[in-house]
C-alpha atoms as a PDB file:
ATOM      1  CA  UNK A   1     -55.205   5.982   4.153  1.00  0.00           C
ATOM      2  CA  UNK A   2     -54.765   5.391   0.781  1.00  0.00           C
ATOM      3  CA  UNK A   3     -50.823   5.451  -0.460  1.00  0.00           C
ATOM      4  CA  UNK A   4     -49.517   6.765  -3.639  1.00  0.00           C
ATOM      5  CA  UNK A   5     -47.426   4.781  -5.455  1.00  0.00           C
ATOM      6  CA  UNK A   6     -44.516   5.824  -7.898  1.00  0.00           C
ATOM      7  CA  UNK A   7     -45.372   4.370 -11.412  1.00  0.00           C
ATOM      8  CA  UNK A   8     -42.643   4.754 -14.306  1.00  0.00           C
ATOM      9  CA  UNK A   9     -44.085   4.543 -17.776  1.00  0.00           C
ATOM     10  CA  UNK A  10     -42.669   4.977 -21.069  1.00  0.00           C
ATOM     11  CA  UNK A  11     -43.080   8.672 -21.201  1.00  0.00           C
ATOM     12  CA  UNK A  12     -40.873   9.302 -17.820  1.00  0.00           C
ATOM     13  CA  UNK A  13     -38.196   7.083 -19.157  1.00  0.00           C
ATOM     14  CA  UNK A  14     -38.336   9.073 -22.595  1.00  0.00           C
ATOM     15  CA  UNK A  15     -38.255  12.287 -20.767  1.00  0.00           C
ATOM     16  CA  UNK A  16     -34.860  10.870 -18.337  1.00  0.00           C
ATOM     17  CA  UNK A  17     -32.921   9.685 -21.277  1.00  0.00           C
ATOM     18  CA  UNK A  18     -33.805  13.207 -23.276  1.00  0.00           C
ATOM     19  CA  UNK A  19     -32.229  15.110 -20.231  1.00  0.00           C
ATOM     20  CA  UNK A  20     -29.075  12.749 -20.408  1.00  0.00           C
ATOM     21  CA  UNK A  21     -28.675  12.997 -23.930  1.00  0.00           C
ATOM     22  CA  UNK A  22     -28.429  16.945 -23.617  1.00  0.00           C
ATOM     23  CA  UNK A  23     -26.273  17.008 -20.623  1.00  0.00           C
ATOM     24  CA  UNK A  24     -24.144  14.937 -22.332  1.00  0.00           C
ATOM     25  CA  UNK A  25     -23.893  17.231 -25.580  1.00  0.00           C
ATOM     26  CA  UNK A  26     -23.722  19.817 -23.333  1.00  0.00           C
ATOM     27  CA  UNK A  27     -20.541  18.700 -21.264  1.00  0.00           C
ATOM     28  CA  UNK A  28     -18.656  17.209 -24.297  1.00  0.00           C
ATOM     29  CA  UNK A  29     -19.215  20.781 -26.481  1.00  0.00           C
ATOM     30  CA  UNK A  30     -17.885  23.188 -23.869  1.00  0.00           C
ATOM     31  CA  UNK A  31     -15.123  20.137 -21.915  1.00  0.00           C
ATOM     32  CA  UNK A  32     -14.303  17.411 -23.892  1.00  0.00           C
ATOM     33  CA  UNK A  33     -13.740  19.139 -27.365  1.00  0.00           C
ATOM     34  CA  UNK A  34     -11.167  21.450 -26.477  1.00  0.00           C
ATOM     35  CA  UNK A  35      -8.790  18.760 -25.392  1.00  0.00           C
ATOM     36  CA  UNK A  36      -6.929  18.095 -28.318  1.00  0.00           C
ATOM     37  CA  UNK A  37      -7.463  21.384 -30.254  1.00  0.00           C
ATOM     38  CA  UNK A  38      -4.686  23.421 -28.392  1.00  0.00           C
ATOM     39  CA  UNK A  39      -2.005  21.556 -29.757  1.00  0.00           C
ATOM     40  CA  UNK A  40      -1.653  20.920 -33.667  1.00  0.00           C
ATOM     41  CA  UNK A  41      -0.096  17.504 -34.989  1.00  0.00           C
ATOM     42  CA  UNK A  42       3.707  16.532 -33.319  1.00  0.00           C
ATOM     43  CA  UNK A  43       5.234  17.568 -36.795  1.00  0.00           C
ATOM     44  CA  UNK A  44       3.540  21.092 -37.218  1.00  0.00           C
ATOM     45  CA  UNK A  45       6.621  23.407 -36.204  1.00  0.00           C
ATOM     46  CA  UNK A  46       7.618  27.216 -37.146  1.00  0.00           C
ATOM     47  CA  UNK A  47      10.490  29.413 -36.711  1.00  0.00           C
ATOM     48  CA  UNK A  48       9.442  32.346 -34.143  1.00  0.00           C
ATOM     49  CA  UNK A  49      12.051  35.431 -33.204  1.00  0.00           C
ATOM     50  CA  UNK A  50      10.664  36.947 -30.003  1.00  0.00           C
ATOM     51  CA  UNK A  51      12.483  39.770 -27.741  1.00  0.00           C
ATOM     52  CA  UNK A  52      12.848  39.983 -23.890  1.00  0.00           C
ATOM     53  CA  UNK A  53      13.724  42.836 -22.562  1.00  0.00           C
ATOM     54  CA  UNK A  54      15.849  42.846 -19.602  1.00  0.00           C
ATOM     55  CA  UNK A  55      15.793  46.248 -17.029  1.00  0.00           C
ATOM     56  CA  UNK A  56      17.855  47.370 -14.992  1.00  0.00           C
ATOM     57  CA  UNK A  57      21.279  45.359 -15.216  1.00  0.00           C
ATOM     58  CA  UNK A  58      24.486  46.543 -13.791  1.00  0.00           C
ATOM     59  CA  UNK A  59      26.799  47.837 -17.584  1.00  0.00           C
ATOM     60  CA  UNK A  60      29.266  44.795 -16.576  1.00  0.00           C
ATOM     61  CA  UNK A  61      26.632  42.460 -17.981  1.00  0.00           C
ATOM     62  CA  UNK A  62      26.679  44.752 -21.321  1.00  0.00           C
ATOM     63  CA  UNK A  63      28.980  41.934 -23.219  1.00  0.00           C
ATOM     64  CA  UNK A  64      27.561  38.851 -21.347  1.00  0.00           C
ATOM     65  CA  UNK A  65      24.919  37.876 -24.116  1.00  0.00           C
ATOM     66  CA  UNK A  66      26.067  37.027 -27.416  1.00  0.00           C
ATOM     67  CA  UNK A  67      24.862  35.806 -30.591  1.00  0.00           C
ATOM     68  CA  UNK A  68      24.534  31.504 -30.650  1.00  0.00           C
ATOM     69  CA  UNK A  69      24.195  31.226 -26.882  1.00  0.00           C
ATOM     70  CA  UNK A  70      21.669  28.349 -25.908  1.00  0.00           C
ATOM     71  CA  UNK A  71      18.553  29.659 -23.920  1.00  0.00           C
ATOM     72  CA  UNK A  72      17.130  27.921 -21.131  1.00  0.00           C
ATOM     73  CA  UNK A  73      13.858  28.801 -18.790  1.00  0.00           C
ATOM     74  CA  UNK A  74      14.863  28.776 -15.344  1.00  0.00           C
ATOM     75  CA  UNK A  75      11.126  27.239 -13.815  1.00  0.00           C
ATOM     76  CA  UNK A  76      11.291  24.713 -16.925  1.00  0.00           C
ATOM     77  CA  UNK A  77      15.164  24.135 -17.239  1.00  0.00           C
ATOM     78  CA  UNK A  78      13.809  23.519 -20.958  1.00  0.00           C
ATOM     79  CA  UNK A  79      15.304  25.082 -24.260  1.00  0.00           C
ATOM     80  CA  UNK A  80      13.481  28.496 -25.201  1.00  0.00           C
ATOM     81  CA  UNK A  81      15.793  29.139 -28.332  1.00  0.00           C
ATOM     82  CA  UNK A  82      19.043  30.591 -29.010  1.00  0.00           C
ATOM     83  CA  UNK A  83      20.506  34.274 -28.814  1.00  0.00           C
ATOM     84  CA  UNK A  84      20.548  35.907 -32.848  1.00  0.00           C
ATOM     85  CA  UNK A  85      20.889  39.138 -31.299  1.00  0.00           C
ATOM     86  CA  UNK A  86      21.482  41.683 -28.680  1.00  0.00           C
ATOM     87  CA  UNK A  87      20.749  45.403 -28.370  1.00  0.00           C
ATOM     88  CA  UNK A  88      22.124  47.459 -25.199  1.00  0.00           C
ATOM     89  CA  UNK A  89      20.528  50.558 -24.224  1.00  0.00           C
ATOM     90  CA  UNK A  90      21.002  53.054 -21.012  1.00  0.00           C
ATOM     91  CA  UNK A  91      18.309  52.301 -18.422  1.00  0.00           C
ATOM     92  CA  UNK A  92      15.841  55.282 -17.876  1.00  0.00           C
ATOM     93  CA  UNK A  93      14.367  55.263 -14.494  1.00  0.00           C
ATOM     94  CA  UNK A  94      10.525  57.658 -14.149  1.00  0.00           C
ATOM     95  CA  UNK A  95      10.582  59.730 -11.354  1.00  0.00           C
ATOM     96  CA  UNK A  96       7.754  62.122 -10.201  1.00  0.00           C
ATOM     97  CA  UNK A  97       8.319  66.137  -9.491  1.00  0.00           C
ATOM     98  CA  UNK A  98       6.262  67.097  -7.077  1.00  0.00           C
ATOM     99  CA  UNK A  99       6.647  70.782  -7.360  1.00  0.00           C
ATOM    100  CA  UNK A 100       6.046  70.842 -11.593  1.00  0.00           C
ATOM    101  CA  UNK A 101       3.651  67.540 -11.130  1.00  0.00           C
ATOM    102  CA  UNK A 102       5.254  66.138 -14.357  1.00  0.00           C
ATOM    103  CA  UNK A 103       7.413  62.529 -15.069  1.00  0.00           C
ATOM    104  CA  UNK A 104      11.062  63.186 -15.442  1.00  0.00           C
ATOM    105  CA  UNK A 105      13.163  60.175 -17.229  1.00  0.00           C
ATOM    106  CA  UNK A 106      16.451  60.059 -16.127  1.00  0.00           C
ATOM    107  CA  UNK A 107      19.315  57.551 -17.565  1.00  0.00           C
ATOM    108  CA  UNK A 108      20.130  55.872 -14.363  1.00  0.00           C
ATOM    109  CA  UNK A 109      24.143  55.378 -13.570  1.00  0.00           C
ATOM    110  CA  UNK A 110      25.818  52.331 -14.415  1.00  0.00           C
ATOM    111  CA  UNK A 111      22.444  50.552 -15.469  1.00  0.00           C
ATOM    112  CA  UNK A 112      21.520  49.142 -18.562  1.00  0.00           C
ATOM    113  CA  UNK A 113      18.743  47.452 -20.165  1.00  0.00           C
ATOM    114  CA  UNK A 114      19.565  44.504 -22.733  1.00  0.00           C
ATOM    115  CA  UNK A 115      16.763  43.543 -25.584  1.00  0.00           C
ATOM    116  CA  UNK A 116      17.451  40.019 -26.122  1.00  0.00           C
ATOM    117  CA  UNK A 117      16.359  38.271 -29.671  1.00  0.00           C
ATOM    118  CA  UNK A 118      15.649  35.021 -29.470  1.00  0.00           C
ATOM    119  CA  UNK A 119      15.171  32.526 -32.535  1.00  0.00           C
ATOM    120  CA  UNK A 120      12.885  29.104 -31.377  1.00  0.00           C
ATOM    121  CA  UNK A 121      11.059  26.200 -33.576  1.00  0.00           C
ATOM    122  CA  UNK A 122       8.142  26.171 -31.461  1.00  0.00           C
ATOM    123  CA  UNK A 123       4.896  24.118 -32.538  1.00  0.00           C
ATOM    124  CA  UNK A 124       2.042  26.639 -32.942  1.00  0.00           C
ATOM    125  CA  UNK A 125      -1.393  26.622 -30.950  1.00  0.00           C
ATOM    126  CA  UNK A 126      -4.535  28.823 -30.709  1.00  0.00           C
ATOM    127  CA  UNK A 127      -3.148  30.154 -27.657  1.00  0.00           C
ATOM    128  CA  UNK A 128       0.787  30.337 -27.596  1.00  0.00           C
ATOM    129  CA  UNK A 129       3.743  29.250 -29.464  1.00  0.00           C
ATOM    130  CA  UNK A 130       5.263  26.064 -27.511  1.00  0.00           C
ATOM    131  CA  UNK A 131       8.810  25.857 -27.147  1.00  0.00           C
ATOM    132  CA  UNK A 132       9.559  22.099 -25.926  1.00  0.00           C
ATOM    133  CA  UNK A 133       6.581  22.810 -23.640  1.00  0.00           C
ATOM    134  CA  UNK A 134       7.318  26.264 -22.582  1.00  0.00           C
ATOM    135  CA  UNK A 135       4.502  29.197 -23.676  1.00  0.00           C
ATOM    136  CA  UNK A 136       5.965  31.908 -25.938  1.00  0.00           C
ATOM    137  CA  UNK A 137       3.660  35.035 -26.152  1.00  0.00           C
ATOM    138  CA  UNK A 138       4.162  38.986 -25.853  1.00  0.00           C
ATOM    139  CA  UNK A 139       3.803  40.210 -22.195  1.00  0.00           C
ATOM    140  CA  UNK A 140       4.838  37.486 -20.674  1.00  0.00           C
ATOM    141  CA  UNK A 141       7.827  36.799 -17.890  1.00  0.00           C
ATOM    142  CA  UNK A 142      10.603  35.137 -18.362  1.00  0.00           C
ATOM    143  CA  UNK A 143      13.035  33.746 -16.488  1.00  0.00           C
ATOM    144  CA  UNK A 144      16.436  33.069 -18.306  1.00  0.00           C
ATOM    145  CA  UNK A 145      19.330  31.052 -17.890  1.00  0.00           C
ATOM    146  CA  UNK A 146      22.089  31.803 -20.396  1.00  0.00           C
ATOM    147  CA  UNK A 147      25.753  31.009 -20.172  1.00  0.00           C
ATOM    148  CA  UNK A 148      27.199  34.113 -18.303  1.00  0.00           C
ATOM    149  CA  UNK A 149      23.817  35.542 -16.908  1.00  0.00           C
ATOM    150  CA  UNK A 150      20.602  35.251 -15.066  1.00  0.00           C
ATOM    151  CA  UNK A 151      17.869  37.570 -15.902  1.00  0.00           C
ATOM    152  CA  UNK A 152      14.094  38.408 -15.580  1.00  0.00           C
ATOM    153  CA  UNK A 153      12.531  40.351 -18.097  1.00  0.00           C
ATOM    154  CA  UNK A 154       9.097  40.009 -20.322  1.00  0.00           C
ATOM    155  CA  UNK A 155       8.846  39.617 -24.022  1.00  0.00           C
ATOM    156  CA  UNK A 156       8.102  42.382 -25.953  1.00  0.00           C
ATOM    157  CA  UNK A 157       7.650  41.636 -29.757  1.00  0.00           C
ATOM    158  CA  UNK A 158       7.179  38.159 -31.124  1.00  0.00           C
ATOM    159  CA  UNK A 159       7.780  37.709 -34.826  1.00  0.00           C
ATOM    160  CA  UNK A 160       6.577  34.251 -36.683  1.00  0.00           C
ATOM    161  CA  UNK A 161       8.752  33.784 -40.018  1.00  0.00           C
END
């Protein structure tokens, strides 16, 4: 019986170092280049104003949030900014009529819901605005710590100056 024997010549070696080469450009255009493109340089920073709206509140927190309070994230326990402004309105609560098959909005009794403006320098990336660390961007949940309240809410309008 005759046995075959593996041979490596110049053209197989070519061939394994041309596959390497690609997987290589492959793996450092769609992993290693987007490392260090989400964040710009340290120094890069911008004033944002961004709004969370906070439902359903009992009125007594109505005069709990004023303007120059400090703003913390509650997961984080990291500064998000600082209060320039508060709007109160009555809380409407959607219920469903069976009989008609229509919404009805209702103000609901002794609930309010509080649009909070908040001011942040935040350093600006293709994705978010970073606020010592902490994502800034419309729809998203927040949890905030402020002097004389907790609250949960999402932001609703993000303004860069």
């Amino acid at each position: 019986m005759n046995k075959r024997k593996l041979r490596f010549n110049g053209v197989d070696v070519l061939l394994i170092l041309l596959a390497a080469a690609a997987a290589f450009v492959l793996l450092y255009v769609f992993v290693l280049s987007d490392r260090g493109s989400d964040v710009q340089s340290a120094g890069d920073t911008v004033k944002i104003q961004y709004v969370v709206q906070l439902q359903n509140l009992d009125s007594r927190f109505a005069e709990s949030v004023r303007r120059g309070q400090h703003v913390e994230d509650a997961i984080t326990r990291k500064s998000i900014g600082t209060v320039v402004g508060v709007e109160v309105k009555d809380f409407e609560k959607i219920t469903f009529d069976y009989d008609t098959g229509r919404e009805i909005v209702s103000k609901a009794d002794d609930r309010i819901t509080l649009l909070v403006t908040i001011e942040a320098d935040v350093t600006e990336t293709d994705r978010a605005f970073l606020a010592d660390g902490c994502d800034i961007r419309v729809g998203k949940q927040f949890s905030l710590i402020l002097p004389e309240l907790y609250g949960v809410g999402f932001c609703i309008r993000l303004d860069k100056e």
